[in-house]
C-alpha atoms as a PDB file:
ATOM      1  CA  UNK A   1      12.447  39.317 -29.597  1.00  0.00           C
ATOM      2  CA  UNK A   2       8.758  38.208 -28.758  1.00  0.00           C
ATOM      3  CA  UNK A   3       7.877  37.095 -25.823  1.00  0.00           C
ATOM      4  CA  UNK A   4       5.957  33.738 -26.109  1.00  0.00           C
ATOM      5  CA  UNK A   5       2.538  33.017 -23.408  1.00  0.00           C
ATOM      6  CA  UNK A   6       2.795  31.351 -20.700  1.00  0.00           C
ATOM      7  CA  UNK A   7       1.072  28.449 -20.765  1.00  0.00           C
ATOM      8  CA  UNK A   8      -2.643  28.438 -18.492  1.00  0.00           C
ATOM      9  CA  UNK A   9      -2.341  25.995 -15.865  1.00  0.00           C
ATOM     10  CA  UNK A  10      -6.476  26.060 -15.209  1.00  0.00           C
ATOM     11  CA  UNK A  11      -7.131  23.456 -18.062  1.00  0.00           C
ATOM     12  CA  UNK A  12      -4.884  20.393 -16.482  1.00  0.00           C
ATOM     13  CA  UNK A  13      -5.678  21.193 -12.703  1.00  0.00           C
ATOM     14  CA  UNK A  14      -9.131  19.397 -13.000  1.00  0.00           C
ATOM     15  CA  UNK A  15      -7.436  16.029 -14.616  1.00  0.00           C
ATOM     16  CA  UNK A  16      -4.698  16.238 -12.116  1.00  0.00           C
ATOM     17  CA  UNK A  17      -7.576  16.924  -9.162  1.00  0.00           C
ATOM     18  CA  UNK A  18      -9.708  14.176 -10.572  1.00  0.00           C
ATOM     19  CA  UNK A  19      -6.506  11.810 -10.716  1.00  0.00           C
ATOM     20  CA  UNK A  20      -5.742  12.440  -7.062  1.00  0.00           C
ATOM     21  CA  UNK A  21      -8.923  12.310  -5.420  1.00  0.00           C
ATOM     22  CA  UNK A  22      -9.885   8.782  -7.306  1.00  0.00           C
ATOM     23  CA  UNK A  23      -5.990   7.348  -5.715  1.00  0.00           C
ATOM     24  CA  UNK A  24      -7.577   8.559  -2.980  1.00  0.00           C
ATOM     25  CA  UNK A  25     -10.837   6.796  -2.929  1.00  0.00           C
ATOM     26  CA  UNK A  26      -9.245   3.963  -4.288  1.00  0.00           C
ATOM     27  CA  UNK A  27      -6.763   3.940  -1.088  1.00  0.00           C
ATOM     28  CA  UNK A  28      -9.844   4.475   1.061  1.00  0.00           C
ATOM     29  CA  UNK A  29     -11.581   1.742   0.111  1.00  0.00           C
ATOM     30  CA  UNK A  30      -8.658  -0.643   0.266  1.00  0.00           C
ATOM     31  CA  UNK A  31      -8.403   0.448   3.870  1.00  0.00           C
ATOM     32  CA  UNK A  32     -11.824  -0.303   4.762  1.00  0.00           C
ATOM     33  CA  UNK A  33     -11.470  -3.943   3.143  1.00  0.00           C
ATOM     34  CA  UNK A  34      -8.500  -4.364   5.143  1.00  0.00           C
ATOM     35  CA  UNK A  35     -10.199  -3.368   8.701  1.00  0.00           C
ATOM     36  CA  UNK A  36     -12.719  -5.655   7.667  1.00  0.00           C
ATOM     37  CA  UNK A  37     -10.155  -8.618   8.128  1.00  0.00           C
ATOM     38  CA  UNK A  38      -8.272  -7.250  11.297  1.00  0.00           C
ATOM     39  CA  UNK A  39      -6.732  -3.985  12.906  1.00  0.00           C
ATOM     40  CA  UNK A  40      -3.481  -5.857  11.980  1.00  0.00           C
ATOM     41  CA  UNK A  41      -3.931  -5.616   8.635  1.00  0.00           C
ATOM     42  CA  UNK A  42      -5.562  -2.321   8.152  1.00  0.00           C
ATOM     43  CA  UNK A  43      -2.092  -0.943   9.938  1.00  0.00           C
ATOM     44  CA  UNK A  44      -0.393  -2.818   7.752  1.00  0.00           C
ATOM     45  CA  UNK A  45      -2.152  -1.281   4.812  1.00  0.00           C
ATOM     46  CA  UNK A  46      -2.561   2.366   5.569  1.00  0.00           C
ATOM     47  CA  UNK A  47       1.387   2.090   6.470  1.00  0.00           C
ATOM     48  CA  UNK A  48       2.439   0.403   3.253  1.00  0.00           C
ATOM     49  CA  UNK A  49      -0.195   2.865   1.380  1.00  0.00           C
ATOM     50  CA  UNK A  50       1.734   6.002   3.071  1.00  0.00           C
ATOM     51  CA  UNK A  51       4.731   4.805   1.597  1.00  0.00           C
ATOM     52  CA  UNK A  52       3.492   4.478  -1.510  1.00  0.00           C
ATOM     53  CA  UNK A  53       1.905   8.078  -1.733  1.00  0.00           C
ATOM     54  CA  UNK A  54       5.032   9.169  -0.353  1.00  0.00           C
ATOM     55  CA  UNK A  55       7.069   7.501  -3.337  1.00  0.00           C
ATOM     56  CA  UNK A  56       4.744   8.886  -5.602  1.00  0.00           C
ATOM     57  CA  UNK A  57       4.788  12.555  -4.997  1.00  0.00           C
ATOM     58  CA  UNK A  58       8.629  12.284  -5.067  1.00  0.00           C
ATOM     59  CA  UNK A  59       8.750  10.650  -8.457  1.00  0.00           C
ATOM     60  CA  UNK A  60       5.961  13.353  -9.459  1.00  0.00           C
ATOM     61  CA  UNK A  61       8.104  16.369  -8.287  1.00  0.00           C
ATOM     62  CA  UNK A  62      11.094  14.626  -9.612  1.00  0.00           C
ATOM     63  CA  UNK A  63       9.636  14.188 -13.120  1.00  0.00           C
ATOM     64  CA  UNK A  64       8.172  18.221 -12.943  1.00  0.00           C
ATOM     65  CA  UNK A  65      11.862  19.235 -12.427  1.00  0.00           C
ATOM     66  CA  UNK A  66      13.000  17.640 -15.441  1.00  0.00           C
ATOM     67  CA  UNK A  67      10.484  17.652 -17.596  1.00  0.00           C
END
């Protein structure tokens, strides 16, 4: 029986890089417009953002595993 390739990982790691750094930007800047308002709100923000990212790589490594 023939063994079949494994797949090369090097073309999807700079679409998945891309995708992460702009959630990243995109959190950044949220966090800046928050601080603008008050330190209240930017705690508020970079808390309920950490929860979010948290959520997300979960539900990423969850959907790896069974996909």
């Amino acid at each position: 029986m023939a063994k079949t390739p494994r797949p090369h990982i090097t073309p999807i790691a700079g679409p998945i890089l891309g995708e992460f750094l702009i959630g990243i930007s995109v959190a950044m800047a949220g966090l800046w417009m928050a601080s603008e308002i008050s330190d209240a709100a930017a705690g508020a923000f970079g808390m309920a953002n950490q929860v979010m990212e948290t959520l997300f790589v979960i539900f990423r490594v969850l959907a790896i595993g069974v996909g």
